[in-house]
Each structure stands twice: as structure tokens, then as C-alpha cells.
C-alpha atoms as a PDB file:
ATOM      1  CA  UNK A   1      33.089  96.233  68.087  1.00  0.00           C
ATOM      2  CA  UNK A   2      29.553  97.069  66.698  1.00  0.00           C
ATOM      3  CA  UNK A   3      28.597  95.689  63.208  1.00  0.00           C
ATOM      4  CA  UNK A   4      28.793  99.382  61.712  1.00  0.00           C
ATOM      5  CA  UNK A   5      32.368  99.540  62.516  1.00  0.00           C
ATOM      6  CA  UNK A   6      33.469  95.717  61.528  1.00  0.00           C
ATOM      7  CA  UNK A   7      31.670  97.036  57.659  1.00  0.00           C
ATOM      8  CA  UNK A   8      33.763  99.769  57.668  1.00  0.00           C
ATOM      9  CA  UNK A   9      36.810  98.470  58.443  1.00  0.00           C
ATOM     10  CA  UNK A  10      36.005  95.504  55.762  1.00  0.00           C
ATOM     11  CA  UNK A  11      35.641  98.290  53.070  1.00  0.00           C
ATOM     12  CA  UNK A  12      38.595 100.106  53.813  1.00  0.00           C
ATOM     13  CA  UNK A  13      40.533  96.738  53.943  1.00  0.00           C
ATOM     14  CA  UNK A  14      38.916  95.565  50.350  1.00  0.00           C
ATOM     15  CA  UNK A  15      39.568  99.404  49.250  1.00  0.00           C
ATOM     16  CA  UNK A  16      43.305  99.519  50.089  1.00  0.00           C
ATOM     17  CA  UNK A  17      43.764  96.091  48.415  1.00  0.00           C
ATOM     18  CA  UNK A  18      41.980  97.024  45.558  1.00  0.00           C
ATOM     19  CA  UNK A  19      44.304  99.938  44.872  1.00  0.00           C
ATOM     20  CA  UNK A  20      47.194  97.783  45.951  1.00  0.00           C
ATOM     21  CA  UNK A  21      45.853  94.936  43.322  1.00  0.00           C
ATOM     22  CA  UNK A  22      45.767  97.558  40.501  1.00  0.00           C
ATOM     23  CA  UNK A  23      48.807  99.521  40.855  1.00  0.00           C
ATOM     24  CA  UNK A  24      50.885  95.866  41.138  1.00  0.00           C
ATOM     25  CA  UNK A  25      49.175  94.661  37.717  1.00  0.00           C
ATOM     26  CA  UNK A  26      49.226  98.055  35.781  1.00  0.00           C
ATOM     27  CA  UNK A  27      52.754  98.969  36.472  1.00  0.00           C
ATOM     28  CA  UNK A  28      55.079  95.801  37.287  1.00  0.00           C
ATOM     29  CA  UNK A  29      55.133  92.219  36.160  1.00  0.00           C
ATOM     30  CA  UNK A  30      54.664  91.081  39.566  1.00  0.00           C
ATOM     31  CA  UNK A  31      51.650  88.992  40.459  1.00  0.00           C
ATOM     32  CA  UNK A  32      48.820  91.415  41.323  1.00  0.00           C
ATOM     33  CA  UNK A  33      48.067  89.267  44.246  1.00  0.00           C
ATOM     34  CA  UNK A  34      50.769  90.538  46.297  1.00  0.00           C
ATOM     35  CA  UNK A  35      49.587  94.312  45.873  1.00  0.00           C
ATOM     36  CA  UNK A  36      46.374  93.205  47.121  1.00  0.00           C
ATOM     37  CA  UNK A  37      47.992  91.706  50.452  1.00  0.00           C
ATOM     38  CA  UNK A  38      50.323  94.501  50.926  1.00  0.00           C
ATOM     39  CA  UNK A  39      47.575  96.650  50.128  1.00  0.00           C
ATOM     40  CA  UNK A  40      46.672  95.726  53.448  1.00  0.00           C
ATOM     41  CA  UNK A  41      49.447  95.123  55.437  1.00  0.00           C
ATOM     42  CA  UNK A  42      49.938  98.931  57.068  1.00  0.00           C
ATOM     43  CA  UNK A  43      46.605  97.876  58.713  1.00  0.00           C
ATOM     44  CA  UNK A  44      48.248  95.324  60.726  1.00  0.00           C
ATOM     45  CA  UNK A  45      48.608  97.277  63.583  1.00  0.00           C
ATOM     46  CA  UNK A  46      44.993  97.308  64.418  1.00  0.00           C
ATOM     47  CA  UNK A  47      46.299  93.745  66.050  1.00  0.00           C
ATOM     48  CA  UNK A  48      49.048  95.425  68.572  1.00  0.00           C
ATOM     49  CA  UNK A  49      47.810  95.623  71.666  1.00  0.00           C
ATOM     50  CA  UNK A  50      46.915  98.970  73.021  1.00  0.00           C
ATOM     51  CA  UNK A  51      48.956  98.758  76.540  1.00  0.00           C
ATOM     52  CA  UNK A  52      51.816  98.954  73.516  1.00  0.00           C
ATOM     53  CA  UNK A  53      50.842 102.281  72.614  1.00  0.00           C
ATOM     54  CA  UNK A  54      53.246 104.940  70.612  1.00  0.00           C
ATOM     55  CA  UNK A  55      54.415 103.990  68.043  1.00  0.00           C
ATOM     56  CA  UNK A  56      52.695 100.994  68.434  1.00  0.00           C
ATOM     57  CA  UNK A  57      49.145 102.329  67.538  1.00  0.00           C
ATOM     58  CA  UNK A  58      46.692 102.614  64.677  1.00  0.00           C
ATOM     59  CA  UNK A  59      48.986 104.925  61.809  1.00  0.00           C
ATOM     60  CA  UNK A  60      51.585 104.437  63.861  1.00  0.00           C
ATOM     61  CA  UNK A  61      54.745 103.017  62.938  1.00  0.00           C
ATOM     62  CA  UNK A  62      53.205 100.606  59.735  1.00  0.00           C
ATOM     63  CA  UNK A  63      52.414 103.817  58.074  1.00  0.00           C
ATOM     64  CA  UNK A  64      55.657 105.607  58.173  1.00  0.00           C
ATOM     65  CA  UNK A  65      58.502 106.090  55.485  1.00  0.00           C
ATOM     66  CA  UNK A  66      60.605 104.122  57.127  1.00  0.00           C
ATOM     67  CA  UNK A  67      57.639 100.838  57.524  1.00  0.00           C
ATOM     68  CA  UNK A  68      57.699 101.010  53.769  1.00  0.00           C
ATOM     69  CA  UNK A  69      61.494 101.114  53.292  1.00  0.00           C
ATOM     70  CA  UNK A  70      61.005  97.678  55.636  1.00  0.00           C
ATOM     71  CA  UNK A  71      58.840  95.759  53.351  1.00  0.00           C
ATOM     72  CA  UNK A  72      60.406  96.743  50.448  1.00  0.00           C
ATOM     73  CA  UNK A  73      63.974  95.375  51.854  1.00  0.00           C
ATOM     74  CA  UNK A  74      62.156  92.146  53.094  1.00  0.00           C
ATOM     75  CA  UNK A  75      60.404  91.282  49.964  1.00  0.00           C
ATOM     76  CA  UNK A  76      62.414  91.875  47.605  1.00  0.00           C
ATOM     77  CA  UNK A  77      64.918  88.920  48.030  1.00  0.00           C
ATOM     78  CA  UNK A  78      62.091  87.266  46.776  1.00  0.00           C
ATOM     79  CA  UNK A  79      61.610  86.541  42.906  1.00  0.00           C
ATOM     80  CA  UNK A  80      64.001  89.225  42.104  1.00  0.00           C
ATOM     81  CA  UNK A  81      63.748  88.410  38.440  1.00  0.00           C
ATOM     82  CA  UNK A  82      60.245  89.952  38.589  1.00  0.00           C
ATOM     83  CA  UNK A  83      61.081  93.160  40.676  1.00  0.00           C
ATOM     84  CA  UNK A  84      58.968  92.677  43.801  1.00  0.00           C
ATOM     85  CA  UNK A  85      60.619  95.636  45.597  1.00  0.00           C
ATOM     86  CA  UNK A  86      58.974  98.508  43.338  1.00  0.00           C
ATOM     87  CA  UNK A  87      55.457  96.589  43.636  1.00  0.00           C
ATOM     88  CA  UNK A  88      55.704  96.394  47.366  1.00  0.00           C
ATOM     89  CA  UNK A  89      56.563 100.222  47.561  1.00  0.00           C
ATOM     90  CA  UNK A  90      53.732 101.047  45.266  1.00  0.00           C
ATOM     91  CA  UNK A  91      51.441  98.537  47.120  1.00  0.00           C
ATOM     92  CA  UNK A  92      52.588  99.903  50.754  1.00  0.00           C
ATOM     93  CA  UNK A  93      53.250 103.186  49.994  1.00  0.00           C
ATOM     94  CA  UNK A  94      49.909 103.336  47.968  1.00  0.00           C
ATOM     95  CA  UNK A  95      47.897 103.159  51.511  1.00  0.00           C
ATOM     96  CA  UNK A  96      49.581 105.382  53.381  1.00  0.00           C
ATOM     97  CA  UNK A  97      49.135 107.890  50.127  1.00  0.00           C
ATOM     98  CA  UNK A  98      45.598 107.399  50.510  1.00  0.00           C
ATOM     99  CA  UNK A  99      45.663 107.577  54.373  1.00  0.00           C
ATOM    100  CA  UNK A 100      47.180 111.056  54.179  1.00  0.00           C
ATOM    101  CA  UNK A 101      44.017 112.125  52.899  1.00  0.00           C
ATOM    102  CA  UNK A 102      42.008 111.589  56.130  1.00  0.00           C
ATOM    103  CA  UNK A 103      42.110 113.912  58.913  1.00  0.00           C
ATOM    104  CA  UNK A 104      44.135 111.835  60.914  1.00  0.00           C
ATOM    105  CA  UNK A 105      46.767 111.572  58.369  1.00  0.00           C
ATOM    106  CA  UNK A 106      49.784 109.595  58.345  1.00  0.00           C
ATOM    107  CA  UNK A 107      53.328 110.289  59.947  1.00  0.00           C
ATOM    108  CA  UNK A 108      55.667 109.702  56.803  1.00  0.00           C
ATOM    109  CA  UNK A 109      58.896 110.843  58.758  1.00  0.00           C
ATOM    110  CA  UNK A 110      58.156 109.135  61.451  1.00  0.00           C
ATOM    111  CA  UNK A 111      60.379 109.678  64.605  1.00  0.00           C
ATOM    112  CA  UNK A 112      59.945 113.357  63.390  1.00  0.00           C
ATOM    113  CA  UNK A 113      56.768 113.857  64.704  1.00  0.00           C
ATOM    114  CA  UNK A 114      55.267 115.661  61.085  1.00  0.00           C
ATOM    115  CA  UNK A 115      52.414 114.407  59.628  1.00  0.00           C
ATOM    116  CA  UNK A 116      51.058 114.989  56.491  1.00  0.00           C
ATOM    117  CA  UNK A 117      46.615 115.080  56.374  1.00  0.00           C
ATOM    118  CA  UNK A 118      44.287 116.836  54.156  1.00  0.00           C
ATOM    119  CA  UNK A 119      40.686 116.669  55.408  1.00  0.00           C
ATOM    120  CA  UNK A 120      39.165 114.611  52.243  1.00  0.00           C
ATOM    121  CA  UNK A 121      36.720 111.715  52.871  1.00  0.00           C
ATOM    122  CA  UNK A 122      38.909 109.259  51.692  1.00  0.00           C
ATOM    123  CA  UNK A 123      37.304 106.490  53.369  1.00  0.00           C
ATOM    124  CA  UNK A 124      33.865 108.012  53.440  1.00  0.00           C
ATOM    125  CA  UNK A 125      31.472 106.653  50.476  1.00  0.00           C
ATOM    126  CA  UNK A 126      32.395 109.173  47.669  1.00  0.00           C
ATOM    127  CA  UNK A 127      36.503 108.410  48.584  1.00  0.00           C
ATOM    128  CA  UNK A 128      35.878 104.991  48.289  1.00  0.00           C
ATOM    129  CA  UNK A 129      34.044 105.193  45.114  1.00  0.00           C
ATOM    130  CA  UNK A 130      36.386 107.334  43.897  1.00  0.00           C
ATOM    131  CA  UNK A 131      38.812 104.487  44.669  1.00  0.00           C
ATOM    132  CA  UNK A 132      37.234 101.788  43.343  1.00  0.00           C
ATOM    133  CA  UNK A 133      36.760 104.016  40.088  1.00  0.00           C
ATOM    134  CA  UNK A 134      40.286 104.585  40.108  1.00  0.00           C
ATOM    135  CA  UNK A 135      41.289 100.805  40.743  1.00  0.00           C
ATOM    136  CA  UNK A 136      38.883  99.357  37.433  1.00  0.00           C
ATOM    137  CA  UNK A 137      40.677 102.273  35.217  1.00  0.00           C
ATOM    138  CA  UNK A 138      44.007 101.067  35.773  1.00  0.00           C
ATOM    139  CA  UNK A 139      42.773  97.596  35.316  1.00  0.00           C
ATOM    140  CA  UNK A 140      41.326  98.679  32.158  1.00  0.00           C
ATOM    141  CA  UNK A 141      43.781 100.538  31.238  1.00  0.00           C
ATOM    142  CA  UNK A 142      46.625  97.674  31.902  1.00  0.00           C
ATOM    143  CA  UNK A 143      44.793  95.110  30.003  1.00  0.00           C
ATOM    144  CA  UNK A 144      42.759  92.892  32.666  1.00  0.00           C
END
């Protein structure tokens, strides 16, 4: 992988768990942390193998409905008191929100074979700015 494409993957990483980081500390009690790493976590499937392919692939099954529905029951046994569940959907669900953007989009309903894309540049340098901008107004906003 050349250097060009390692950078951009690193800012779209950063990027998602920036807007993970925010949403988790503007609207729940939960530690913002978390948002950041499940900010991230649809991304995961850039480390399946691609023999695996469908749905096994990059937007694949980790950004589907049904991926977020996953996290949300797995985490939210945990510290219950502090309502991890609706900060893991807004941290998950927040990437695949912004990945609907791209061209590519994202398959939501996944087996159903629909996806929802809009052609915006959402991880081109005015997307991500717009991001970023979006990320230090909640934190603003929220108090940090």
C-alpha cells in the first residue's frame, strides 16, 4: 500500500473517531473514549481477508443495520448504569451515516441488497473539514 493511501486511510480513521468521540460526550454520560473506538470499529473489515469476499469485504457486513444492532447488544451489558447501548449506536451508526455519503455508500439492510449513497466528498478534504468542524461544535457546544 503506497504512502498516499496509508494517509488517507489514517484521516478517515481519526475522522470517524472524531465524530464518534463527540457525539458519545455531547449526548450520553458515557466516556467519550468509547465513541472514539467504535468510531472506528465498522473499519475493521479492512483486516478480513479478501479470498473471504461477500459479505466479508470493505462496507460489507460491519456497515449494515444489522452490524450495529450487534455492537449495541454486545456492549451494552457493560456499565449499564451509564447507558453504553445508545452511545455505541450513535458511535457505530454515526460512520456508516457518514459512509452513505460516498459513492460507494453503505448497505443498511443488508441481506437486501439496497444501498443507500449520495455522491458527496465525504472523505475528500472539504468532507473531512466539514467533519472536524462539526466534531469541535459539539464539543463546544457540550461543554469540553
Amino acid at each position: 500500500m503506497d504512502a498516499g493511501r496509508v494517509a488517507f486511510l489514517a484521516v478517515a480513521f481519526l475522522t470517524h473517531g472524531a465524530v464518534g468521540y463527540a457525539l458519545v460526550r455531547a449526548f450520553t454520560d458515557v466516556d467519550p473514549a468509547v465513541g472514539f473506538v467504535l468510531g472506528i470499529v465498522p473499519d475493521a473489515d479492512f483486516l478480513f481477508p479478501a479470498a473471504w469476499g461477500m459479505p466479508f469485504v470493505h462496507r460489507g457486513i460491519t456497515h449494515t443495520l444489522l452490524f450495529v444492532v450487534a455492537v449495541v447488544a454486545v456492549t451494552s451489558p457493560w456499565r449499564s448504569p451509564r447507558r453504553i447501548g445508545p452511545a455505541s449506536a450513535l458511535a457505530v451508526g454515526s460512520h456508516l451515516v457518514i459512509d452513505s455519503g460516498s459513492a460507494m455508500g453503505v448497505a443498511w439492510l443488508f441481506p437486501l441488497g439496497i444501498r443507500a449513497s449520495g455522491d458527496l466528498p465525504v472523505h475528500g478534504p472539504a468532507g473531512t473539514l466539514a467533519l472536524w468542524g462539526l466534531s469541535v461544535g459539539l464539543l463546544v457546544w457540550s461543554g469540553e
